[in-house]
Protein backbone atom coordinates (compact mmCIF):
# COMPACT_ATOMS: atom_id res chain seq x y z
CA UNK A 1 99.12 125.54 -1.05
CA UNK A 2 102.11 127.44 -0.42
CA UNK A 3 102.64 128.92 -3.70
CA UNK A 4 99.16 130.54 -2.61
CA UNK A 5 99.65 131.48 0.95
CA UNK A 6 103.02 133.10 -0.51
CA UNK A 7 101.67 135.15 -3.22
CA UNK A 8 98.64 136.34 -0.40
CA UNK A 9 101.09 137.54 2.00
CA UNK A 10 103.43 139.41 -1.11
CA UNK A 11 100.42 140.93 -2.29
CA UNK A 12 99.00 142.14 1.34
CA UNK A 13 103.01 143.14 1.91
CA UNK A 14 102.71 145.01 -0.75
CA UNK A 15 99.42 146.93 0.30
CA UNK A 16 100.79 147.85 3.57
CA UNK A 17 104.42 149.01 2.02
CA UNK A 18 102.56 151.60 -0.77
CA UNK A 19 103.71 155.04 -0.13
CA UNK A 20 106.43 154.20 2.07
CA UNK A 21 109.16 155.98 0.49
CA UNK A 22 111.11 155.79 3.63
CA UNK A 23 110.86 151.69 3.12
CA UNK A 24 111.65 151.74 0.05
CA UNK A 25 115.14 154.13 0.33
CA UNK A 26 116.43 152.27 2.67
CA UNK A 27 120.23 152.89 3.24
CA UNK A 28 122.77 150.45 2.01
CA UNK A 29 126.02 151.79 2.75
CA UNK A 30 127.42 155.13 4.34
CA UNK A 31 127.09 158.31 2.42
CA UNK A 32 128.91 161.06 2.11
CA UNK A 33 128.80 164.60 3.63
CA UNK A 34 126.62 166.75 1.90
CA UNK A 35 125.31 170.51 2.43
CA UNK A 36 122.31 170.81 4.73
CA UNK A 37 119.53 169.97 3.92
CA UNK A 38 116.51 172.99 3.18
CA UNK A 39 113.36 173.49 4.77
CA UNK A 40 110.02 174.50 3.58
CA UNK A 41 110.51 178.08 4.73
CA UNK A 42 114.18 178.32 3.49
CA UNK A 43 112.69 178.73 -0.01
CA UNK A 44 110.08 181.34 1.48
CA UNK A 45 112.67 183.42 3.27
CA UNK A 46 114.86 183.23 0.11
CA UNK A 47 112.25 184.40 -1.92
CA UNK A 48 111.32 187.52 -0.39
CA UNK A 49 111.08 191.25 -2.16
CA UNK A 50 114.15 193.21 -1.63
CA UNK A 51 113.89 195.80 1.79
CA UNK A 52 114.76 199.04 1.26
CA UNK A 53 117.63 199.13 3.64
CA UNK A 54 118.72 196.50 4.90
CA UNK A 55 119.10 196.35 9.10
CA UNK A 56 121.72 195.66 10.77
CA UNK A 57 121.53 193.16 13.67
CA UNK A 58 123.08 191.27 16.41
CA UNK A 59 122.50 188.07 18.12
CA UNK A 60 124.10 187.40 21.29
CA UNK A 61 122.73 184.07 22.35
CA UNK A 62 119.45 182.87 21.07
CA UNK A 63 119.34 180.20 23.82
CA UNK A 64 117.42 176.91 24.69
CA UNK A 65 115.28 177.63 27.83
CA UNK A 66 113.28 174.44 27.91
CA UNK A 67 115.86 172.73 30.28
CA UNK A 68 114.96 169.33 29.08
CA UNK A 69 117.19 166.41 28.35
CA UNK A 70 116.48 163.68 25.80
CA UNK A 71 114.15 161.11 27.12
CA UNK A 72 115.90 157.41 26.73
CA UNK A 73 114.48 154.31 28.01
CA UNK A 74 116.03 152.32 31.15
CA UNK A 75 118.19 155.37 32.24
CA UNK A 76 119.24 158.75 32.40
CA UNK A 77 121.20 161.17 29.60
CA UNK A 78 122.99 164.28 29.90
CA UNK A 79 122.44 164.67 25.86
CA UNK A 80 119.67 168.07 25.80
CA UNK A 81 116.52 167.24 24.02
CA UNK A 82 116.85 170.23 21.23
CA UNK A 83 120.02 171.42 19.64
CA UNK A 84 122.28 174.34 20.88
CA UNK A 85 122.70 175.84 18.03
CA UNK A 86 120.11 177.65 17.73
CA UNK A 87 121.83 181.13 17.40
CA UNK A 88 123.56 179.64 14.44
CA UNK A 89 120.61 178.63 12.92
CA UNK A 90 118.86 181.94 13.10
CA UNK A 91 122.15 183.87 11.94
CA UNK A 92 122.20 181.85 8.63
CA UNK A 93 118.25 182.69 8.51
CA UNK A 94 119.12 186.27 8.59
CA UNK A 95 121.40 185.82 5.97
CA UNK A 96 118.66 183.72 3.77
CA UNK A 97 116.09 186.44 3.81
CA UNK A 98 118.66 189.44 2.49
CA UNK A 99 116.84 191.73 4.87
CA UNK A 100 119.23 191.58 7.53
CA UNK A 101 123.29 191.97 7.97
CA UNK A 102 124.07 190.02 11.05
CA UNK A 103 126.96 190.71 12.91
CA UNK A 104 128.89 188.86 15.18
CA UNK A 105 127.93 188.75 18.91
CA UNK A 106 127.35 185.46 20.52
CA UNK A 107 131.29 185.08 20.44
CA UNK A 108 132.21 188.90 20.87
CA UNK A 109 134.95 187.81 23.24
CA UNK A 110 136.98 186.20 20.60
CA UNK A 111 136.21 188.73 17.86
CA UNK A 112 137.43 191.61 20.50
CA UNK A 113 140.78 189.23 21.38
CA UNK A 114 141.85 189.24 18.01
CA UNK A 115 141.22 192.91 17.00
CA UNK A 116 143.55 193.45 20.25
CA UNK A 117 146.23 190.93 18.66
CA UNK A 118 145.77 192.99 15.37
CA UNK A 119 146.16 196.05 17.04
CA UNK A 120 149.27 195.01 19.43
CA UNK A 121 151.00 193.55 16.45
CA UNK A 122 150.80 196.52 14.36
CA UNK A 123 152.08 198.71 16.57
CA UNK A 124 155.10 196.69 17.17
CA UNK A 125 155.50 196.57 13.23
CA UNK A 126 155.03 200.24 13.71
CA UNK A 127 157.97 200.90 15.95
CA UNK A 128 160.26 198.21 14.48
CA UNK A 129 160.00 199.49 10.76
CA UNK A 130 159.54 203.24 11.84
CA UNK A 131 156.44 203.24 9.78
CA UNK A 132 152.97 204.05 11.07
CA UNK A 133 150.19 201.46 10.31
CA UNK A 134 146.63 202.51 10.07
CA UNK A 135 143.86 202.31 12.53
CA UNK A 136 141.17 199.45 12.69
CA UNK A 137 138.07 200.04 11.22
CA UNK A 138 135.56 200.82 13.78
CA UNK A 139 133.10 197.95 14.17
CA UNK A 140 129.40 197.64 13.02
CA UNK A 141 126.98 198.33 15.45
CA UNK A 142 123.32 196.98 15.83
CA UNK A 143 120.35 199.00 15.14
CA UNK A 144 118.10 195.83 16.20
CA UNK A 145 118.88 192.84 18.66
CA UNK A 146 117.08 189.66 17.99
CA UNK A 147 116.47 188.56 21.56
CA UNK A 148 114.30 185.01 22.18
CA UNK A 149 114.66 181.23 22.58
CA UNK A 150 113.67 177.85 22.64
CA UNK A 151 110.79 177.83 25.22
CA UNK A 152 109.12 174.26 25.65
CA UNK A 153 110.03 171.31 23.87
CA UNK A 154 106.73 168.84 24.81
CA UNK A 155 107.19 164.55 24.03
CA UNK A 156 104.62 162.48 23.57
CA UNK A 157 101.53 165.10 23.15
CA UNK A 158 99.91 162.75 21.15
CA UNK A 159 100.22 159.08 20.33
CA UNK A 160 98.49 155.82 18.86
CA UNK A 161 98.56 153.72 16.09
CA UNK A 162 96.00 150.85 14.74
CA UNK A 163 96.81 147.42 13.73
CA UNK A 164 94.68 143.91 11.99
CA UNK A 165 96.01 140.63 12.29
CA UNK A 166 93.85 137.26 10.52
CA UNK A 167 94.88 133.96 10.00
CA UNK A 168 98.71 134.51 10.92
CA UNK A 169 98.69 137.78 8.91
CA UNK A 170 98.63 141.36 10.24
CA UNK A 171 100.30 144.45 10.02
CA UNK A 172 100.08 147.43 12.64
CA UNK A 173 101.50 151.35 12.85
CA UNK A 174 102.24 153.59 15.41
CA UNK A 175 103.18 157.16 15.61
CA UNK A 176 104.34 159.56 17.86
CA UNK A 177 104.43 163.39 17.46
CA UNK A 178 106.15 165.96 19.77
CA UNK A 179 106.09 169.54 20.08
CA UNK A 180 108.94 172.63 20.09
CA UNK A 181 107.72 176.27 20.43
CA UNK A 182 109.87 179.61 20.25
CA UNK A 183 109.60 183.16 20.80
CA UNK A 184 111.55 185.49 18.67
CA UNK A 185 111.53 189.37 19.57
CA UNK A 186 112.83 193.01 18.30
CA UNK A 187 114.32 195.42 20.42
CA UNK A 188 115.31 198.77 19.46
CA UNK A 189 119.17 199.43 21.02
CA UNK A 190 118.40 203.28 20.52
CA UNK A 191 115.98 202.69 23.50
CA UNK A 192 115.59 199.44 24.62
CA UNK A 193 111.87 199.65 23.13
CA UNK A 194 110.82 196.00 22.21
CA UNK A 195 109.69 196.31 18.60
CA UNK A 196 107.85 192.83 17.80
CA UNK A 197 107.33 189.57 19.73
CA UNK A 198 106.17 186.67 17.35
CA UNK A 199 105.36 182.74 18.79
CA UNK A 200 106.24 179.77 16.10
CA UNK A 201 105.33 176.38 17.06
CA UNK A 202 106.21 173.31 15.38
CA UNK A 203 105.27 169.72 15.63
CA UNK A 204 107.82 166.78 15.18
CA UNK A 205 106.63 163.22 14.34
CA UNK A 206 107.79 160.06 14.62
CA UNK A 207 106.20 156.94 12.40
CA UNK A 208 106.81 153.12 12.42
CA UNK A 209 105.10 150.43 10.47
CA UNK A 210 105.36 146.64 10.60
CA UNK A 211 103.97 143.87 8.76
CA UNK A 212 104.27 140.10 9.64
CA UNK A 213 102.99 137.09 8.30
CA UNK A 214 102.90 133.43 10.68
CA UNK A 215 101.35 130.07 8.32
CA UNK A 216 101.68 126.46 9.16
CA UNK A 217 101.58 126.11 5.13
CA UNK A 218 101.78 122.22 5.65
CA UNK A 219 102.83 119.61 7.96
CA UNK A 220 106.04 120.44 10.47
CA UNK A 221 106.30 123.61 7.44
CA UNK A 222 106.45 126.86 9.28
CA UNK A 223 106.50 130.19 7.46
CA UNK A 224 107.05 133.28 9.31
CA UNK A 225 108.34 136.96 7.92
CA UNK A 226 108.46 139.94 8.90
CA UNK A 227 109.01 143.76 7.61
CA UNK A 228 108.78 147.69 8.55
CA UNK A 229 110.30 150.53 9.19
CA UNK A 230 110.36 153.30 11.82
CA UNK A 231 110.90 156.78 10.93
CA UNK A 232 111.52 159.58 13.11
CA UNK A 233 111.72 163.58 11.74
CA UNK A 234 115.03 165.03 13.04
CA UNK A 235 114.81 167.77 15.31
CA UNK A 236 117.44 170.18 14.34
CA UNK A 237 115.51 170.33 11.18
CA UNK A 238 112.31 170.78 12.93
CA UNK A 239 113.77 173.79 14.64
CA UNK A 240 115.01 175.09 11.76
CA UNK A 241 111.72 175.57 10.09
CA UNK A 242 110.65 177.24 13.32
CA UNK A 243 113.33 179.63 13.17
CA UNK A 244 112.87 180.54 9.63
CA UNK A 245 108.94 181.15 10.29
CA UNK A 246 109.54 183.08 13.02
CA UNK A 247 111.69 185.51 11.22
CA UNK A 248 109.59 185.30 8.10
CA UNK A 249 106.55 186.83 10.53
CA UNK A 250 108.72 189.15 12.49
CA UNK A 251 109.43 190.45 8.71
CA UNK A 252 105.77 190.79 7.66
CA UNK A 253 104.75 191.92 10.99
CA UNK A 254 107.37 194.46 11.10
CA UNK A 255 106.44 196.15 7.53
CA UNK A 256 102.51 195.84 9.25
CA UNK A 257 103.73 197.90 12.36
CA UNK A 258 106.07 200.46 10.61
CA UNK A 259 108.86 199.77 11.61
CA UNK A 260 110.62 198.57 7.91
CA UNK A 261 109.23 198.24 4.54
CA UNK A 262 110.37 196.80 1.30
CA UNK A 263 111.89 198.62 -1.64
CA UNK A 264 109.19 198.02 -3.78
CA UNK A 265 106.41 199.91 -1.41
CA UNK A 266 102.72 199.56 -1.07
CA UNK A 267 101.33 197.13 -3.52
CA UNK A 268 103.85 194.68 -2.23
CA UNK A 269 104.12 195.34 1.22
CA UNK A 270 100.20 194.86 1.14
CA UNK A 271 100.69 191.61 -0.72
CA UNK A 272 102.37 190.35 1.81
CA UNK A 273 100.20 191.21 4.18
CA UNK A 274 97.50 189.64 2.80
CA UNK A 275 98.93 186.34 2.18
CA UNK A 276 100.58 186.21 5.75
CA UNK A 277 97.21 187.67 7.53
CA UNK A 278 95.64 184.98 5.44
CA UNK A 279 97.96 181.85 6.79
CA UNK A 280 97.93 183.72 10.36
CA UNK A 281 94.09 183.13 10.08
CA UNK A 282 94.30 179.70 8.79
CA UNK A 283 97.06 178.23 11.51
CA UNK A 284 95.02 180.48 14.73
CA UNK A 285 91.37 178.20 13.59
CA UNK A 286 94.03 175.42 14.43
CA UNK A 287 94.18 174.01 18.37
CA UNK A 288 97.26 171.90 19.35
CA UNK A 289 96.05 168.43 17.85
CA UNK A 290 94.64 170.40 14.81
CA UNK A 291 91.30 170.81 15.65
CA UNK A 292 89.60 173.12 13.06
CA UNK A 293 88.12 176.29 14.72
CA UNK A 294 85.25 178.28 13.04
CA UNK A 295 83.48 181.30 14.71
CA UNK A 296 79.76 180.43 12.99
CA UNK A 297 78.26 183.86 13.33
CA UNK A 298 75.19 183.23 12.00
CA UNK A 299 72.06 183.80 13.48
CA UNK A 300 69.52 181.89 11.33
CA UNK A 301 69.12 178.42 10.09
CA UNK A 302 66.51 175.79 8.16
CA UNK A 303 66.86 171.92 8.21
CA UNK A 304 65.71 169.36 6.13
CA UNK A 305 66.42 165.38 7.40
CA UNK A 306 65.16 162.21 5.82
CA UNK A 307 64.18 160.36 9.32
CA UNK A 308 63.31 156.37 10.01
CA UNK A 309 61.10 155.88 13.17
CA UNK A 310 60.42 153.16 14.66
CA UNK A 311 56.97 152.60 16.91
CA UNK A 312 57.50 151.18 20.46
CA UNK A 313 54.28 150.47 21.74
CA UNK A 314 51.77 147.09 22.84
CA UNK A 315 52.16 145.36 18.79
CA UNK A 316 54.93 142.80 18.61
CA UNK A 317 56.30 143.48 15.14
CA UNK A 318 58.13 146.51 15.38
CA UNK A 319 58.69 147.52 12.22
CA UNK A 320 61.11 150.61 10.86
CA UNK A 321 58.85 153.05 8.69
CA UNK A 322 60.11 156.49 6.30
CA UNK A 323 59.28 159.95 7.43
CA UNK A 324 60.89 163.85 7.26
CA UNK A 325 61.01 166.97 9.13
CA UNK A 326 61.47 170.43 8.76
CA UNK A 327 62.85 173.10 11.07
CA UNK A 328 63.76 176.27 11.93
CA UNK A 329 66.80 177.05 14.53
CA UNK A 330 67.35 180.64 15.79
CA UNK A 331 71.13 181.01 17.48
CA UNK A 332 71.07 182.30 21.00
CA UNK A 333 74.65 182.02 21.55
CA UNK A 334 77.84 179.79 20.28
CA UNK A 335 76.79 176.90 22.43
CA UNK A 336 72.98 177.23 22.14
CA UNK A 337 70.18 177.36 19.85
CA UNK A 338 66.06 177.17 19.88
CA UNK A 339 65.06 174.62 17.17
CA UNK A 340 61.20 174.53 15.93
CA UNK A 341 60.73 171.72 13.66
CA UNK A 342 57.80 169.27 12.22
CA UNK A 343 57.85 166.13 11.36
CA UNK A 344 55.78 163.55 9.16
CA UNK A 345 55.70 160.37 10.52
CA UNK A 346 54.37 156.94 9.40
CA UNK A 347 54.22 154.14 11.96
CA UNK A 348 53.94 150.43 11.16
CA UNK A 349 53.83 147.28 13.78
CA UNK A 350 51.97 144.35 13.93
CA UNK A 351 50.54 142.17 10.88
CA UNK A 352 48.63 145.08 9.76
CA UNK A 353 49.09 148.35 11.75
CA UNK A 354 50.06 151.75 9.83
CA UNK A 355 49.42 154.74 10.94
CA UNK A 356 50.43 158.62 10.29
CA UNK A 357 51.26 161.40 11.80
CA UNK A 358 52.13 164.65 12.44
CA UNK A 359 54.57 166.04 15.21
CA UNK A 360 55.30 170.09 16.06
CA UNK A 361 57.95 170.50 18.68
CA UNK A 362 60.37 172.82 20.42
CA UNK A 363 63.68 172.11 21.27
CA UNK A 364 66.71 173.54 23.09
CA UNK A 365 69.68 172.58 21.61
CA UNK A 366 73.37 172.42 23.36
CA UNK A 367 76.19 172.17 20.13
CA UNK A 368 79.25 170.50 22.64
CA UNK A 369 82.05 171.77 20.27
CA UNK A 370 80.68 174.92 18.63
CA UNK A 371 83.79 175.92 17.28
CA UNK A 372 84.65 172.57 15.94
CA UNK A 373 84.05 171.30 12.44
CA UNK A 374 83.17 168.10 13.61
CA UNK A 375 80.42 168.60 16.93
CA UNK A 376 78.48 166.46 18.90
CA UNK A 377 75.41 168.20 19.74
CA UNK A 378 72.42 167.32 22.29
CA UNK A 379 68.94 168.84 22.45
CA UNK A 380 65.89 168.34 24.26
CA UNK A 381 61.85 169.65 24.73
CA UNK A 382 58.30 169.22 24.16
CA UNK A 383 55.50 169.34 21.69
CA UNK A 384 52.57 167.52 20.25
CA UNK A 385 52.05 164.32 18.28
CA UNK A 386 48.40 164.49 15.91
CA UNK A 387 47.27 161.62 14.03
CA UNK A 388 46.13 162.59 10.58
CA UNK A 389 45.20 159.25 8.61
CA UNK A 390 44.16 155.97 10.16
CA UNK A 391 44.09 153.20 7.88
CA UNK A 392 41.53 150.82 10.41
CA UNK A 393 38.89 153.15 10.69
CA UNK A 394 36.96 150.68 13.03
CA UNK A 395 39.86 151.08 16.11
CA UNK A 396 39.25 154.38 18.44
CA UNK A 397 42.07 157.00 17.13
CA UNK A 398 43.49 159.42 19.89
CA UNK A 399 43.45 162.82 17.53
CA UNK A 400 46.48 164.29 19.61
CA UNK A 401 48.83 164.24 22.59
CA UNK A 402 51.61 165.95 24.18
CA UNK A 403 54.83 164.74 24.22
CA UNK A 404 58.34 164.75 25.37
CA UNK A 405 61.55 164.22 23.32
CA UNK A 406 65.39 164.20 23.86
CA UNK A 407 68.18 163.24 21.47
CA UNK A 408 71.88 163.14 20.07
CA UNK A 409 73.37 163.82 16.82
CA UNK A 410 76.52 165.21 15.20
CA UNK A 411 76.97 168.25 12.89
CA UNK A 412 79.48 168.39 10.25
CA UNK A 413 80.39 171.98 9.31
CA UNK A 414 80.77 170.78 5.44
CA UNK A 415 80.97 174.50 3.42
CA UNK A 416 80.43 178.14 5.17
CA UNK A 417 76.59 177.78 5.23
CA UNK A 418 75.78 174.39 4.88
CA UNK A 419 75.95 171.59 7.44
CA UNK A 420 75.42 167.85 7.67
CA UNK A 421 73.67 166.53 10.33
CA UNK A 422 73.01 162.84 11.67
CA UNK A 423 71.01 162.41 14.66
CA UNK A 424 68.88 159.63 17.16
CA UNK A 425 66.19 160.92 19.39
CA UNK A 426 63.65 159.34 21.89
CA UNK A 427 60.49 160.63 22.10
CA UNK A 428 57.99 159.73 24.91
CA UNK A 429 54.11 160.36 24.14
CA UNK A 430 51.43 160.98 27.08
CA UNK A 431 48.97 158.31 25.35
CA UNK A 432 49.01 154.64 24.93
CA UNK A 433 46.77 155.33 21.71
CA UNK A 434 49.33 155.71 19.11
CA UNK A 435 49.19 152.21 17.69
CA UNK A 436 45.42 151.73 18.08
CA UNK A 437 45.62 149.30 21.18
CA UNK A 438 45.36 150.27 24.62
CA UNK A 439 47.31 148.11 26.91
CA UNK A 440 49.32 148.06 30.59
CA UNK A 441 49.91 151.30 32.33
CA UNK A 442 52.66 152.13 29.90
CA UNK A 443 52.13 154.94 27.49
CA UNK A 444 53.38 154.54 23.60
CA UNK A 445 56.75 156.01 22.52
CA UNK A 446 58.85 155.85 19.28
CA UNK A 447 62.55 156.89 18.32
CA UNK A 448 63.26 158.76 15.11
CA UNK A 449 66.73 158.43 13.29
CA UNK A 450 67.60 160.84 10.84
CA UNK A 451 70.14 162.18 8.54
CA UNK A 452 69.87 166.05 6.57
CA UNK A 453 71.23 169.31 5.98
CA UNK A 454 71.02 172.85 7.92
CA UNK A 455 71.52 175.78 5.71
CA UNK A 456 72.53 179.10 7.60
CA UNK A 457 71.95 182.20 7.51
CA UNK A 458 71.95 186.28 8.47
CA UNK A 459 74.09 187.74 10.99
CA UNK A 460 77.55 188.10 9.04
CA UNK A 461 79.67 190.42 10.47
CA UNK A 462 81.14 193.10 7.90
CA UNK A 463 84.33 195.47 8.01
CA UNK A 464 83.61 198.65 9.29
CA UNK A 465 84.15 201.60 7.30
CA UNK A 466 87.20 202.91 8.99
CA UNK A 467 88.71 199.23 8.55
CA UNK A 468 87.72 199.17 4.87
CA UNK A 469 89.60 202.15 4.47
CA UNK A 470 92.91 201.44 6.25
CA UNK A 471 93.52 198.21 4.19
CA UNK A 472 93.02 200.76 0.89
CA UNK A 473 95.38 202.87 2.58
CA UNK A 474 97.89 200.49 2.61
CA UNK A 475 98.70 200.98 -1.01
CA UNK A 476 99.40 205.25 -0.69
CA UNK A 477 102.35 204.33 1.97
CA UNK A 478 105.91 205.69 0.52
CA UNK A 479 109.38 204.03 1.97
CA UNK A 480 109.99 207.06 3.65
CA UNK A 481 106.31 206.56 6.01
CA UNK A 482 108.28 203.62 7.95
CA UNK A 483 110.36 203.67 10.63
CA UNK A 484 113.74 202.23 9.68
CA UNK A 485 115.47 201.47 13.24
CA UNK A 486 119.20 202.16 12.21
CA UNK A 487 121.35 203.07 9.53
CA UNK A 488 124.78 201.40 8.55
């Protein structure tokens, strides 16, 4: 018994623990210093085409602005919730990219101290020795300041977790993820003109996982263990990669305004372009918990859905029966649609009762989350139910009626044109005919479940002309076309 209750619990330890690389790295013993570790933009920065002059920049203080202090349970901290070195960060990003010469100004105090000292001290060398000593060099100067800062750093934006425990055994996970955003901006020291303003955000999450087993695996014999991990991503890091994609789009964005370019020219500055406009496209469809956003600018669209309905009327058995429809949906705007659609339906109840039909109807649809891959929609409106085969030719047979019908589904945006739809409706017949027996004051009505595709179509926008022909014109741009801010 316990050699079987022990191998259980290894084994469902060991479903729980795959992929948990942090579990299974733990940390034994201290380590030693090491350089710092890369991000996934260092690579990207490092990696970019050659400018054709580099700038030269200063930084005076790229500061934190948020004003927030570390959140810690049961008291108070002065510790700040993001790192102050921020300025550092972005100098050693400048360096990275090889587009840039920083030079030093968020300590120009200290720098101008000791060209003083330099300068005191050779003048007294000067007079002692009778010898002259040469000047200083004058210092660099900044075509471009890099102005900006940490502007919100957001906990707990979003959190949860799930968990299972049976028969002693369980395991559970929670997470946490929290939020830092920065602004990073150009300005021109010829004029004080701000060049480019870019906006980086950049999520930070924090993971734990346990797993715990609890057996009486015989008399007075207790087992009980327990395992997991918690795992939090640092947040220097996390601003890091902020940094770094903030100056890789003030790069790109620059060469799109003008203002630099790279030494290669055209074809690459356009290559660049693309990929970044690309991204830029990607992360903007993107809300803050990663909700995909589509603009569906189609204006046309045909369904097809294999539906179930089931016949509530005066028979007992209420059985569920197999039946399509067909539509037609014309977009009136993001949120609404008209839907025309017909359906085949075959009701079945009682013993013996089966019945089809026919059904046209109308609808006004309302999609909740049009921009959404993943939308609840609701839609409602009238039409007419005809019965077309009756297999008890004996019982009177109501040829038609009007009805009423209102239901729910959800649409899955699947591929560019085609969506998946499920959906539950209620539909509410003015006759008490539809199953052949006439009965109370109630009238007949039946739901339909259903599951299908909508194909769109029509009504893609296209680049104008003019647009067309500025992205060609891209490639005819020389070096000497862009504004370079300052020369060294």
């Amino acid at each position: 018994m316990f050699q079987r209750i022990l191998s259980i619990s290894i084994l469902f330890l060991a479903l729980v623990l795959t992929g948990c690389g942090a579990y299974l790295n733990q940390p034994y013993a201290p380590q030693d210093a090491r350089i710092g570790e890369l991000t996934s933009k260092t690579q990207v920065l490092r990696d970019l085409p050659e400018p054709y002059q580099e700038l030269v920049v200063g930084v005076y203080n790229f500061k934190d602005q948020t004003g927030q202090y570390k959140a810690q349970e049961g008291g108070s901290t002065f510790s700040t919730a993001v790192s102050q070195g921020a300025t550092t960060m972005l100098i050693q990003a400048l360096e990275d990219s090889k587009w840039f010469t920083p030079i030093e100004r968020e300590n120009l105090g200290n720098l101008l101290n000791e060209r003083n000292i330099i300068r005191s001290t050779r003048e007294e060398f000067g007079r002692s020795t009778n010898s002259p000593q040469p000047n200083l060099p004058p210092l660099l100067y900044a075509g471009i300041l890099l102005e900006g800062g940490i502007v919100s750093y957001d906990t707990n934006i979003i959190t949860g977790g799930a968990g299972a425990r049976y028969f002693g055994a369980g395991a559970s996970t929670k997470y946490r993820q929290d939020r830092i955003s920065i602004y990073l901006r150009a300005v021109s020291t010829s004029n004080g003109k701000i060049l480019k303003t870019v906006y980086v955000s950049k999520t930070i999450l924090s993971q734990s996982v346990d797993a715990s087993l609890f057996r009486y695996v015989s008399f007075q014999r207790l087992l009980e263990a327990e395992t997991g991990f918690t795992k939090n991503e640092p947040v220097q890091l996390a601003m890091k990669d902020a940094i770094e994609k903030a100056l890789e789009a003030l790069i790109i964005e620059g060469i799109e305004a003008g203002l630099w370019t790279s030494k290669e020219g055209g074809l690459t500055n356009k290559k660049l372009m693309d990929a970044y406009k690309a991204q830029k496209e990607f992360e903007e469809s993107h809300l803050l918990y990663d909700r995909v956003q589509a603009v569906d600018d189609t204006k046309n669209a045909v369904t097809v859905n294999g539906a179930a309905s089931v016949l509530n009327g005066d028979l007992g058995n209420k059985t569920l029966s197999a039946g399509f429809n067909v539509g037609y949906l014309r977009t009136l705007s993001p949120k609404y649609s008209l839907a025309l659609s017909a359906d085949y339906l075959n009701f079945k109840g009682g013993s013996s009762f089966e019945r089809e039909h026919m059904s046209a109807q109308v609808n006004l649809e309302m999609n909740l989350l049009p921009y959404d891959n993943l939308s609840p929609f609701i839609y409602g409106g009238g039409g007419m139910i005809f019965d077309i085969r009756h297999i008890d030719a004996t019982k009177p047979t109501k040829i038609s009626a009007p009805k009423l019908q209102a239901g729910i589904g959800l649409n899955y945006k699947a591929s560019r044109n085609i969506d998946v739809r499920l959906f539950a409706e209620s539909n509410f017949a003015f006759s008490d005919e539809l199953d052949g027996v006439i009965s109370g004051k109630r009238d007949d009505y039946y739901y339909n479940f259903g599951l299908g595709l909508k194909y769109k179509f029509g009504g893609r926008n296209k680049l104008k002309k003019d647009e067309v022909q500025e992205i060609e014109s891209i490639d005819d741009r020389a070096p000497s076309d862009f504004i370079i801010p300052n020369k060294r």
